[in-house]
PDB file of N, CA and C in Angstrom:
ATOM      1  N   UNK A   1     103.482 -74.028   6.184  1.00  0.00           N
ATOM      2  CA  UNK A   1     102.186 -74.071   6.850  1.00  0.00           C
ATOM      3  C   UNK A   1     102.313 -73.609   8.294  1.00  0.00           C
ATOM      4  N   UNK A   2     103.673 -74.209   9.058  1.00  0.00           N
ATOM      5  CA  UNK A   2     103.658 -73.609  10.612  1.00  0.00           C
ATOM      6  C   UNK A   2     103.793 -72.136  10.441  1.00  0.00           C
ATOM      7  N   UNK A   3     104.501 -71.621   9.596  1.00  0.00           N
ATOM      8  CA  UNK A   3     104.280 -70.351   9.502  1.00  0.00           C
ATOM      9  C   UNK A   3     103.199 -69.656   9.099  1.00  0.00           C
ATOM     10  N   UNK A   4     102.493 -69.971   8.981  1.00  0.00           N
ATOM     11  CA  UNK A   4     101.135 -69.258   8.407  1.00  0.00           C
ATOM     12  C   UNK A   4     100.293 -69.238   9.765  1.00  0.00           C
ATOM     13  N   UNK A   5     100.271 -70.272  10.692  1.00  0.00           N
ATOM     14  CA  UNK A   5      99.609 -70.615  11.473  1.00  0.00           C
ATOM     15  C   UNK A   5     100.273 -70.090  12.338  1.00  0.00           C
ATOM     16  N   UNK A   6     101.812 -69.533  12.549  1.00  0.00           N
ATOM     17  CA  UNK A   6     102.266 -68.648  13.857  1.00  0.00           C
ATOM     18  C   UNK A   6     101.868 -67.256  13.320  1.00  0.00           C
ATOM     19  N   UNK A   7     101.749 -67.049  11.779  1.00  0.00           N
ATOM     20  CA  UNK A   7     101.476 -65.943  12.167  1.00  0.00           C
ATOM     21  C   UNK A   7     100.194 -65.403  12.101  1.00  0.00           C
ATOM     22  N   UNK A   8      99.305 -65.621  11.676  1.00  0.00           N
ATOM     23  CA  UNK A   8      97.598 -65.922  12.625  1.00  0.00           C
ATOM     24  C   UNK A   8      97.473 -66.019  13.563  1.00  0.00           C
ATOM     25  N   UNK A   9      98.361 -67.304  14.156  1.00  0.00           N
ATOM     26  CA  UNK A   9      98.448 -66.489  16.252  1.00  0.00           C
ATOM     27  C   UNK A   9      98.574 -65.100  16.490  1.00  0.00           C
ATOM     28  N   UNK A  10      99.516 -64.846  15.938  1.00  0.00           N
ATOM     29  CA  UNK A  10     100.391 -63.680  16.628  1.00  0.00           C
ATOM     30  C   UNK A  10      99.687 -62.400  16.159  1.00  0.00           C
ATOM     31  N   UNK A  11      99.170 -62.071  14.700  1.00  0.00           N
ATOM     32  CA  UNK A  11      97.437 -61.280  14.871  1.00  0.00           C
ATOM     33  C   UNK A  11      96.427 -61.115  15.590  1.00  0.00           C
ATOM     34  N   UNK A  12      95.919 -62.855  15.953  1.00  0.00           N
ATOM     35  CA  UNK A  12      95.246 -62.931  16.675  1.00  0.00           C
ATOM     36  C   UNK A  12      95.195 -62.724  18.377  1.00  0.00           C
ATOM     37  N   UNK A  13      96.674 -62.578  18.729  1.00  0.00           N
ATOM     38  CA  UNK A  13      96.894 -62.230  20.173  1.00  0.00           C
ATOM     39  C   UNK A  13      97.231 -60.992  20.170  1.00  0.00           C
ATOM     40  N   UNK A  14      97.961 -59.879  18.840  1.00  0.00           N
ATOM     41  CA  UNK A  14      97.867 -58.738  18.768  1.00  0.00           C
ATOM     42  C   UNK A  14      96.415 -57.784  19.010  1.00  0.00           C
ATOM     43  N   UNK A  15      95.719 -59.037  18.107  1.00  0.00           N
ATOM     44  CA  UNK A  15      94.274 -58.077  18.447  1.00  0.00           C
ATOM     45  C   UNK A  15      93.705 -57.775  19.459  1.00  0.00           C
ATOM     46  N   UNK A  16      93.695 -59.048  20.086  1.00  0.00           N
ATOM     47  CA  UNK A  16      93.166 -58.956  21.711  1.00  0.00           C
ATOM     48  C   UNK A  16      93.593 -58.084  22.355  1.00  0.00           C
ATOM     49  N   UNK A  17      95.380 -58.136  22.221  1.00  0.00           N
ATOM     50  CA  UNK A  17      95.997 -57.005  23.239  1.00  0.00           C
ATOM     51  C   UNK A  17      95.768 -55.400  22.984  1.00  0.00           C
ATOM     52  N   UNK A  18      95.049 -55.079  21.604  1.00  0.00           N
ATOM     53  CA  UNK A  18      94.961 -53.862  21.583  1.00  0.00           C
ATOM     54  C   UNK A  18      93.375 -53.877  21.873  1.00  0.00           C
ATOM     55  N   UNK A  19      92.734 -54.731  22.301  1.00  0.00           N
ATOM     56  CA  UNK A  19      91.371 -54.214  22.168  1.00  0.00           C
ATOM     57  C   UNK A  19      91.371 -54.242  23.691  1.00  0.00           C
ATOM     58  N   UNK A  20      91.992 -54.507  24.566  1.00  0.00           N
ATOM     59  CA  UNK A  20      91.935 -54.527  25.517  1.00  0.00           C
ATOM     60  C   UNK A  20      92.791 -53.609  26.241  1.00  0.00           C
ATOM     61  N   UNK A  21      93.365 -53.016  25.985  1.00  0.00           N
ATOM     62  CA  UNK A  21      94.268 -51.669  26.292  1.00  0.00           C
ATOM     63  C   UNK A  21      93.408 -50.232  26.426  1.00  0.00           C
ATOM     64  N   UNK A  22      93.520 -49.911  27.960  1.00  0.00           N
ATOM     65  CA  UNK A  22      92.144 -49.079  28.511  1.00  0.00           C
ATOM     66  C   UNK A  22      93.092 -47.659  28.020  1.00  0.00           C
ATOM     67  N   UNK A  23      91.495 -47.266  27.189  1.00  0.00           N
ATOM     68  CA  UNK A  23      92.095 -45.746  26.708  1.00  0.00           C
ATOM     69  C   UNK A  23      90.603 -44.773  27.303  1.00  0.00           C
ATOM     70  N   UNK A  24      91.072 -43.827  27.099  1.00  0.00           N
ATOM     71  CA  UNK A  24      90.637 -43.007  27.703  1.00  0.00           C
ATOM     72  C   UNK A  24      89.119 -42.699  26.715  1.00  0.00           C
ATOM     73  N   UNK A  25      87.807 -42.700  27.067  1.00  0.00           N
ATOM     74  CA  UNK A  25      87.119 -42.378  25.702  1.00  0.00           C
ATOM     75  C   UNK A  25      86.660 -41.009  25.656  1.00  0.00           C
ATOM     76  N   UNK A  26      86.221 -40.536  24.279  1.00  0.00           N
ATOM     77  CA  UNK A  26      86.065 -39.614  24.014  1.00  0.00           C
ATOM     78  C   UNK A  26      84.997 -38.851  24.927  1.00  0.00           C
ATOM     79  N   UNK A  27      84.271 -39.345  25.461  1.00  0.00           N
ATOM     80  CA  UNK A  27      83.391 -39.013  26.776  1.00  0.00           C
ATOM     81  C   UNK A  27      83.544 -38.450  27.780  1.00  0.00           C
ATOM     82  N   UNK A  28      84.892 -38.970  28.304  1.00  0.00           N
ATOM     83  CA  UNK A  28      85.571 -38.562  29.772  1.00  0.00           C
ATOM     84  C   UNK A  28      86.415 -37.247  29.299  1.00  0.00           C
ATOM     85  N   UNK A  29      86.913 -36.911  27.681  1.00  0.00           N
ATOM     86  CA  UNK A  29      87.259 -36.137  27.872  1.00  0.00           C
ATOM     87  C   UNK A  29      86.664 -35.033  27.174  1.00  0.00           C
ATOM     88  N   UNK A  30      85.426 -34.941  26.647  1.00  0.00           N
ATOM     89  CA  UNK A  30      84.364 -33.921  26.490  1.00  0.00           C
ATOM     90  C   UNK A  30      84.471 -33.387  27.463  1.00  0.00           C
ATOM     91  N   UNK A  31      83.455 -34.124  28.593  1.00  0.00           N
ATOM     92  CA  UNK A  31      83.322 -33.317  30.277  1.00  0.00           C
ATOM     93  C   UNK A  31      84.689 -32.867  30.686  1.00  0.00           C
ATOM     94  N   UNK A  32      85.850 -33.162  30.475  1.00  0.00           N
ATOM     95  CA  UNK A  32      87.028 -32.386  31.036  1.00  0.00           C
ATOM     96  C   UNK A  32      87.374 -31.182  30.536  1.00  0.00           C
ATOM     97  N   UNK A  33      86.926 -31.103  29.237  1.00  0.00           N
ATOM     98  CA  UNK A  33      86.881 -30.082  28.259  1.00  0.00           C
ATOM     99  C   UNK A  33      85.503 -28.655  28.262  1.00  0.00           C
ATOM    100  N   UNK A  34      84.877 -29.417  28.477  1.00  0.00           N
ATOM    101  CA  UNK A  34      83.247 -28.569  29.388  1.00  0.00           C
ATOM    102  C   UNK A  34      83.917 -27.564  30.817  1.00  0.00           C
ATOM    103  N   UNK A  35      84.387 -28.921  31.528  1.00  0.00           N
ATOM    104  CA  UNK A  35      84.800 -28.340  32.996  1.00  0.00           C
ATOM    105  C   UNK A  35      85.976 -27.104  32.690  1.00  0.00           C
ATOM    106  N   UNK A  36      86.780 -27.222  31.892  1.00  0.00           N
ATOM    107  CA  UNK A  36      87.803 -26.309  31.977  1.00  0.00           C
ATOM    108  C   UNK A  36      87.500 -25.167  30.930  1.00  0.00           C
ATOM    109  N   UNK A  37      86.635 -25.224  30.164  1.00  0.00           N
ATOM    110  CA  UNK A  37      86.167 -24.162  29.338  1.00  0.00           C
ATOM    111  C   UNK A  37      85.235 -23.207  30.249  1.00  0.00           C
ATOM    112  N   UNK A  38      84.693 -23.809  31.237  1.00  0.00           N
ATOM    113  CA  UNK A  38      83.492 -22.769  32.048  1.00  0.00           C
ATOM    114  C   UNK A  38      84.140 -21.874  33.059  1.00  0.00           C
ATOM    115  N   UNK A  39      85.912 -21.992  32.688  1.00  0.00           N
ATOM    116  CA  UNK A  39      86.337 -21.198  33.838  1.00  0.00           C
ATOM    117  C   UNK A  39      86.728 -19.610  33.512  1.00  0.00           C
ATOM    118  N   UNK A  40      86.018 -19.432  32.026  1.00  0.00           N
ATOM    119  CA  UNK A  40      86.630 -17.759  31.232  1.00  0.00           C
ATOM    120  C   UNK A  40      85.177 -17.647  31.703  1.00  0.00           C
ATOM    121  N   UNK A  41      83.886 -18.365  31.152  1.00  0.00           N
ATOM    122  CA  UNK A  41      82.781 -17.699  31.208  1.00  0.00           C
ATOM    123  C   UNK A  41      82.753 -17.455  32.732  1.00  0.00           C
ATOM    124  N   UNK A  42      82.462 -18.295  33.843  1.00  0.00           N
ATOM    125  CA  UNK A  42      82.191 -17.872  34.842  1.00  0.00           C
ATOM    126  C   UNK A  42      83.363 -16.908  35.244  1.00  0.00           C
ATOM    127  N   UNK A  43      84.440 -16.688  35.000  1.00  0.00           N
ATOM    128  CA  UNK A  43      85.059 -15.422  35.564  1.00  0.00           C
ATOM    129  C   UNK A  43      84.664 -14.543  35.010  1.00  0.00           C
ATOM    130  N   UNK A  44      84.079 -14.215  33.830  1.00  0.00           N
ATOM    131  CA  UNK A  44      84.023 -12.407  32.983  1.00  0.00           C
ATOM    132  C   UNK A  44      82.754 -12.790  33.894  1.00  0.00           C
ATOM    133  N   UNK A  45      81.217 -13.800  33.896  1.00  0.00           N
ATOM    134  CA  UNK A  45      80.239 -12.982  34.560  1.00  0.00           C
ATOM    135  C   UNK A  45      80.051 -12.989  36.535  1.00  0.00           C
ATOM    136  N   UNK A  46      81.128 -13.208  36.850  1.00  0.00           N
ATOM    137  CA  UNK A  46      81.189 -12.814  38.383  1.00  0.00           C
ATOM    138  C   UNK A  46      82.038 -11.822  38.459  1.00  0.00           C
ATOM    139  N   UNK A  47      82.410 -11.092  36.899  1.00  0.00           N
ATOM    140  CA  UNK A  47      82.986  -9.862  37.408  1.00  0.00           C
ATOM    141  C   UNK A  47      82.212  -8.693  37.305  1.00  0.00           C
ATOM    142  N   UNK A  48      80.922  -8.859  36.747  1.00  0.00           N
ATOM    143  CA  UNK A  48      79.420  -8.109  36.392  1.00  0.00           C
ATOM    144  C   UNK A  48      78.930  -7.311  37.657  1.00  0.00           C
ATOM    145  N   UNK A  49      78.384  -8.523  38.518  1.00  0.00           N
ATOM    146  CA  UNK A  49      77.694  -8.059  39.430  1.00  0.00           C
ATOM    147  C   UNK A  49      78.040  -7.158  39.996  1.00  0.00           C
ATOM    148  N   UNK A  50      77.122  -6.265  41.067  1.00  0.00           N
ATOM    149  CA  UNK A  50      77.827  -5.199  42.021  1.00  0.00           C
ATOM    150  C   UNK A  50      77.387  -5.854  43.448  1.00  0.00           C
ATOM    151  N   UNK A  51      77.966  -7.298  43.440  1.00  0.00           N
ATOM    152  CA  UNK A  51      77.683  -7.829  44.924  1.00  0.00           C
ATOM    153  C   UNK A  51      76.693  -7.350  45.774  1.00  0.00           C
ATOM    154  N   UNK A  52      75.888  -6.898  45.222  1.00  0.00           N
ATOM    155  CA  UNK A  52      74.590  -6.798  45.726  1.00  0.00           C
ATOM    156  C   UNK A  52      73.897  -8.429  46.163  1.00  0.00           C
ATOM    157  N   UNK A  53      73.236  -8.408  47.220  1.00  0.00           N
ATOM    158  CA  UNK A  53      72.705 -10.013  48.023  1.00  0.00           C
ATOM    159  C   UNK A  53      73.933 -10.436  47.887  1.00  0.00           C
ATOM    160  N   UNK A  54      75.099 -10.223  47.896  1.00  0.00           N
ATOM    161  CA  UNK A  54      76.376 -11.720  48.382  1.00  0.00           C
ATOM    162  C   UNK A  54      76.398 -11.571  49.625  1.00  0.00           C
ATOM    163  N   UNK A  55      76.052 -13.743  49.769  1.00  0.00           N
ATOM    164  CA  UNK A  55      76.612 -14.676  49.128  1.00  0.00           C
ATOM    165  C   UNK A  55      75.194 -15.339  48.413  1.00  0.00           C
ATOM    166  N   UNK A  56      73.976 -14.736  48.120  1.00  0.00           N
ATOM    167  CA  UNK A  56      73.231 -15.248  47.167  1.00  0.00           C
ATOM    168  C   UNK A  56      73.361 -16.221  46.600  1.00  0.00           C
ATOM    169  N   UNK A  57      73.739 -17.731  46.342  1.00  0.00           N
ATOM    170  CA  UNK A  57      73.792 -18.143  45.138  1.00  0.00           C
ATOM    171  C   UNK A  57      72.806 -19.077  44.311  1.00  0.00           C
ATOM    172  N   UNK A  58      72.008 -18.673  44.412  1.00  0.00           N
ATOM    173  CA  UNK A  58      70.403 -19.462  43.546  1.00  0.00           C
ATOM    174  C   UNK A  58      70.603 -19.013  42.224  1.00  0.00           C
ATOM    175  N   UNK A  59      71.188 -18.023  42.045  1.00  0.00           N
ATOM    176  CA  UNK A  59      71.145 -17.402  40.662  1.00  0.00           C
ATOM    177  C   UNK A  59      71.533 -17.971  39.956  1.00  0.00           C
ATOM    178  N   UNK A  60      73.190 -18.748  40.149  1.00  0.00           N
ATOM    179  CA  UNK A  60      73.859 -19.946  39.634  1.00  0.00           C
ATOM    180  C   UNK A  60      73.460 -20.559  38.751  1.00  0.00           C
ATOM    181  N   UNK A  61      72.684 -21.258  38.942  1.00  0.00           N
ATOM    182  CA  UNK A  61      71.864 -21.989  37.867  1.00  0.00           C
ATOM    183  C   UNK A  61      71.484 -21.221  36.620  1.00  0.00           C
ATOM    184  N   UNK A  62      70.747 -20.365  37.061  1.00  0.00           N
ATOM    185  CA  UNK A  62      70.450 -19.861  35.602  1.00  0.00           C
ATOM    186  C   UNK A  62      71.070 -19.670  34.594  1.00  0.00           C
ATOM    187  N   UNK A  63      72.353 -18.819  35.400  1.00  0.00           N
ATOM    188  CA  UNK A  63      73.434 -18.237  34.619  1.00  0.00           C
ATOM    189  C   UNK A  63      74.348 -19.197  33.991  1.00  0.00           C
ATOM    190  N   UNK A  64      74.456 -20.592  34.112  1.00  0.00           N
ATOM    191  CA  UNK A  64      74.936 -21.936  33.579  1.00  0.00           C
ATOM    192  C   UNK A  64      74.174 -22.449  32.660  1.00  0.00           C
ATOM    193  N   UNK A  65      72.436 -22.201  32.526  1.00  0.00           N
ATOM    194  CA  UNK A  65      71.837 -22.484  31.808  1.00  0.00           C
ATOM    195  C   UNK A  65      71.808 -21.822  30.749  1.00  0.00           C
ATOM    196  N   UNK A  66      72.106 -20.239  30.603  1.00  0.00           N
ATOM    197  CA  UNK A  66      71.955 -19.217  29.179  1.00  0.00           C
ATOM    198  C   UNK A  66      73.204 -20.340  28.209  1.00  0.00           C
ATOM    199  N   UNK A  67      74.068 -20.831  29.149  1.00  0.00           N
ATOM    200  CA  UNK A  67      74.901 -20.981  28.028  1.00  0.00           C
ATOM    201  C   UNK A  67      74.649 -22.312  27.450  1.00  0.00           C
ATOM    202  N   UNK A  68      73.479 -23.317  28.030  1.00  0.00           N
ATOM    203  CA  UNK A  68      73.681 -24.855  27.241  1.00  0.00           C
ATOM    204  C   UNK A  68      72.782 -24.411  26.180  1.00  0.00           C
ATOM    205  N   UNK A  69      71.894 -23.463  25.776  1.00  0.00           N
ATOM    206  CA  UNK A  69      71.783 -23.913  24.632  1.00  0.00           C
ATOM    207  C   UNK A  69      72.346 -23.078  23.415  1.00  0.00           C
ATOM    208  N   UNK A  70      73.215 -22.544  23.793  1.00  0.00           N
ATOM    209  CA  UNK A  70      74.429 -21.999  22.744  1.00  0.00           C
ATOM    210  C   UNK A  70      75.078 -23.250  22.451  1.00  0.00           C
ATOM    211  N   UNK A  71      75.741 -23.988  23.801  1.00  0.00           N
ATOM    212  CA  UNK A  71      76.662 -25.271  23.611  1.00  0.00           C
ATOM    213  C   UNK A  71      75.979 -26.278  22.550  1.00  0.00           C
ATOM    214  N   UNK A  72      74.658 -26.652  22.419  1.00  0.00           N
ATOM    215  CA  UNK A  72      73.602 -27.042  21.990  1.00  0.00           C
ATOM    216  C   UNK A  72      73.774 -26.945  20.477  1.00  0.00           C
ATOM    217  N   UNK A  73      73.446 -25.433  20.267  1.00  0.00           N
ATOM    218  CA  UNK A  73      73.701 -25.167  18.999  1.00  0.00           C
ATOM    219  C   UNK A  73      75.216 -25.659  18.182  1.00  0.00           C
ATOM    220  N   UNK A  74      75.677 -25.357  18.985  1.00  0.00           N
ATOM    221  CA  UNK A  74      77.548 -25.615  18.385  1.00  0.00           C
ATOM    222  C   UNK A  74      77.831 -26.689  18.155  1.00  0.00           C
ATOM    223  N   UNK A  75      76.729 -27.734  18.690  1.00  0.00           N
ATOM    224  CA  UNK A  75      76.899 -29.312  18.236  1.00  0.00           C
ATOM    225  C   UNK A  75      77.576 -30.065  19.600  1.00  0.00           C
ATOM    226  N   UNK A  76      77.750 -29.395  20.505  1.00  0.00           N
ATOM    227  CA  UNK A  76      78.715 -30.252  21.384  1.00  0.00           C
ATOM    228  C   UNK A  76      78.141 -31.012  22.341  1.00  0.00           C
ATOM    229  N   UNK A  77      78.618 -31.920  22.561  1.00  0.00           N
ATOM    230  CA  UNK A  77      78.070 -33.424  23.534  1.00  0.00           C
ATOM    231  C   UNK A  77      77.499 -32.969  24.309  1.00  0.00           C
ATOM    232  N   UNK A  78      76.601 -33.738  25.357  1.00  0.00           N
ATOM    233  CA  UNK A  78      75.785 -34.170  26.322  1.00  0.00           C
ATOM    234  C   UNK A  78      77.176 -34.489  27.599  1.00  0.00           C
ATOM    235  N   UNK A  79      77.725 -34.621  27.454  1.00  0.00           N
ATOM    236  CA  UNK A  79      79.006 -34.856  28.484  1.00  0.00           C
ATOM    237  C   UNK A  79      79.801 -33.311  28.124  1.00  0.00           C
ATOM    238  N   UNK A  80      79.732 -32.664  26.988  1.00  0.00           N
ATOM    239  CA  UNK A  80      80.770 -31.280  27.451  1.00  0.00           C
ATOM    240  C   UNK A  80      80.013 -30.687  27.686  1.00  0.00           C
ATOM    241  N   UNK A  81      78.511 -30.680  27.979  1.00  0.00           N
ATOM    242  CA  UNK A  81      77.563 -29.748  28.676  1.00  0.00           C
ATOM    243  C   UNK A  81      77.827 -29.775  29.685  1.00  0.00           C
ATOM    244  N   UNK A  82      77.700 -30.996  30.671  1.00  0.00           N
ATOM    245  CA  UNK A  82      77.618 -31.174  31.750  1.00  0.00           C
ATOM    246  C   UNK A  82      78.848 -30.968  32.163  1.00  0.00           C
ATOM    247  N   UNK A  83      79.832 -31.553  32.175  1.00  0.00           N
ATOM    248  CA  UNK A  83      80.943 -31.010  32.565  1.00  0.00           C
ATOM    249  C   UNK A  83      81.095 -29.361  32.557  1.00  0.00           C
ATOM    250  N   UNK A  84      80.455 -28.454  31.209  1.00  0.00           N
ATOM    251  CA  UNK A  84      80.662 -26.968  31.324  1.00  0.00           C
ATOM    252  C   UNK A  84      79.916 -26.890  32.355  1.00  0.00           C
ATOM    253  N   UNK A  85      79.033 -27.374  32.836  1.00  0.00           N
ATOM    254  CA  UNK A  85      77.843 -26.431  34.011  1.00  0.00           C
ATOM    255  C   UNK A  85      78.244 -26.894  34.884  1.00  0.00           C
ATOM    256  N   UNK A  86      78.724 -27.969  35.344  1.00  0.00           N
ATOM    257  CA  UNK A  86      79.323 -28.412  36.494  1.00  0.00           C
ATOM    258  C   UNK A  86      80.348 -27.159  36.642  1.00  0.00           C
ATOM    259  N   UNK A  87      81.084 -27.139  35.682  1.00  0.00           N
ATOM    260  CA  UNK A  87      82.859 -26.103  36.039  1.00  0.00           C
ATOM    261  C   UNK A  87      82.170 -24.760  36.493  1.00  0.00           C
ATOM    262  N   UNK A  88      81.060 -24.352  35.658  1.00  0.00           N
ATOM    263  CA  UNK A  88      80.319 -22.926  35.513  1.00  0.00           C
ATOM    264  C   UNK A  88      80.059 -23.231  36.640  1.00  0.00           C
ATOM    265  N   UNK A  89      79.778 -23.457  37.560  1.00  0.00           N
ATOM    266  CA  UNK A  89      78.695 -22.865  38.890  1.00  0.00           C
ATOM    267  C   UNK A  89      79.965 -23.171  39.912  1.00  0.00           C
ATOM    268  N   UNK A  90      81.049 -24.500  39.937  1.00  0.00           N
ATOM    269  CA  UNK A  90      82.034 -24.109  40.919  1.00  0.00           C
ATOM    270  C   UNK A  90      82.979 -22.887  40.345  1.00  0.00           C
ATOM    271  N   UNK A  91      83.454 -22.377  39.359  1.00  0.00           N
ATOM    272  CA  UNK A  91      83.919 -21.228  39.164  1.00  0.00           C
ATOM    273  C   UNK A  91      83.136 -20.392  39.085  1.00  0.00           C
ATOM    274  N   UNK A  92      82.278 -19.773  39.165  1.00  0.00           N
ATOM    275  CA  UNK A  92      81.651 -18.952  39.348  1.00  0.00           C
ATOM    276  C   UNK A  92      81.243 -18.721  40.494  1.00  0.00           C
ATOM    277  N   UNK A  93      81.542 -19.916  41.807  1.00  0.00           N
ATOM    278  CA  UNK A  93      81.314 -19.777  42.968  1.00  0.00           C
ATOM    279  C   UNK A  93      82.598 -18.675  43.517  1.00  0.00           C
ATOM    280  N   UNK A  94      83.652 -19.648  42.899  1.00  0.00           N
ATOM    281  CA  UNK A  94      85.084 -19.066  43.366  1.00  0.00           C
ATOM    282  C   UNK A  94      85.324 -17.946  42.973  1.00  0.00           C
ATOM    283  N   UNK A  95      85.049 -17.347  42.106  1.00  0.00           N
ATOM    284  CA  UNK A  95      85.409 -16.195  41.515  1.00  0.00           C
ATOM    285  C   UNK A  95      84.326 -15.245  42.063  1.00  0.00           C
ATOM    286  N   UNK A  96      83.328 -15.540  42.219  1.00  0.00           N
ATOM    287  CA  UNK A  96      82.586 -14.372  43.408  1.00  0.00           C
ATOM    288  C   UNK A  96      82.662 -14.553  44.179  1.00  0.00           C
ATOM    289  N   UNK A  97      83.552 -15.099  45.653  1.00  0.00           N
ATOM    290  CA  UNK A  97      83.735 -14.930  46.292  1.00  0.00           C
ATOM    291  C   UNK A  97      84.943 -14.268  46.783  1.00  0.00           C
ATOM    292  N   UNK A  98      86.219 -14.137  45.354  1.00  0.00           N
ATOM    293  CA  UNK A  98      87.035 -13.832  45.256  1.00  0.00           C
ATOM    294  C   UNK A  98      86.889 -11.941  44.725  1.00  0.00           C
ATOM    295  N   UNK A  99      85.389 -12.078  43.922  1.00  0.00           N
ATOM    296  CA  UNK A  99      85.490 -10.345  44.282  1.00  0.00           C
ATOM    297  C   UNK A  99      84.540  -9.766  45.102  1.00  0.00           C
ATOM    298  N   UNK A 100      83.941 -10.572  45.614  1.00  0.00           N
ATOM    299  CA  UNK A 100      82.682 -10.019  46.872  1.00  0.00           C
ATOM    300  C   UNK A 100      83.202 -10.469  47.837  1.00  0.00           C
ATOM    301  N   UNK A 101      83.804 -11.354  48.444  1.00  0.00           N
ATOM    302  CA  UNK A 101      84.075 -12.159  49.544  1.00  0.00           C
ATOM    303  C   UNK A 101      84.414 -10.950  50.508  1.00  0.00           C
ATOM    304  N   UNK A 102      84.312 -11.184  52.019  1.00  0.00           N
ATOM    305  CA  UNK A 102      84.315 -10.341  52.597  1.00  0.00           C
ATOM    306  C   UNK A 102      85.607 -10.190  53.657  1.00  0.00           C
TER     307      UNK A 102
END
């Protein structure tokens, strides 16, 4: 019987310890996955322009927007959106300034 009852403790303190063991969730790493995917798109389209108006950048936006609802279609999260448009508009900052910059 003590054995039955140590080892029901020892489940029962296993469980706790794994439910409580901070993992990373699938959330945090959508958006990391968004952020680092927007760095091919925004480099091929800041290599488009003919720096015409640079340092312009209002356009930004838009050009982050053609792509959420492709992302949309493809099924992918509400967190790897945001994270892609977040990455899309700072790489796309960097990378036109890297071929317009003066």
């Amino acid at each position: 019987m003590n054995a039955l009852k140590l080892t029901l403790f020892l489940l029962v303190i296993l469980f706790i310890v794994s439910c409580a063991t901070p993992q990373s969730s699938p959330t945090d790493s959508d958006h990391i996955k968004g952020y680092n995917m927007a760095r091919e798109f925004a480099k091929k389209d800041a290599m488009k322009p003919t720096c015409f108006r640079y340092p312009r950048m209002g356009y930004v936006e838009p050009r982050a927007r053609k792509y959420t609802k492709l992302l949309q279609n493809q099924g992918r999260s509400e967190n790897f959106i945001k994270g892609f448009r977040i990455g899309y508009e700072n790489y796309y900052r960097e990378f036109l300034d890297l071929y317009c910059g003066r």
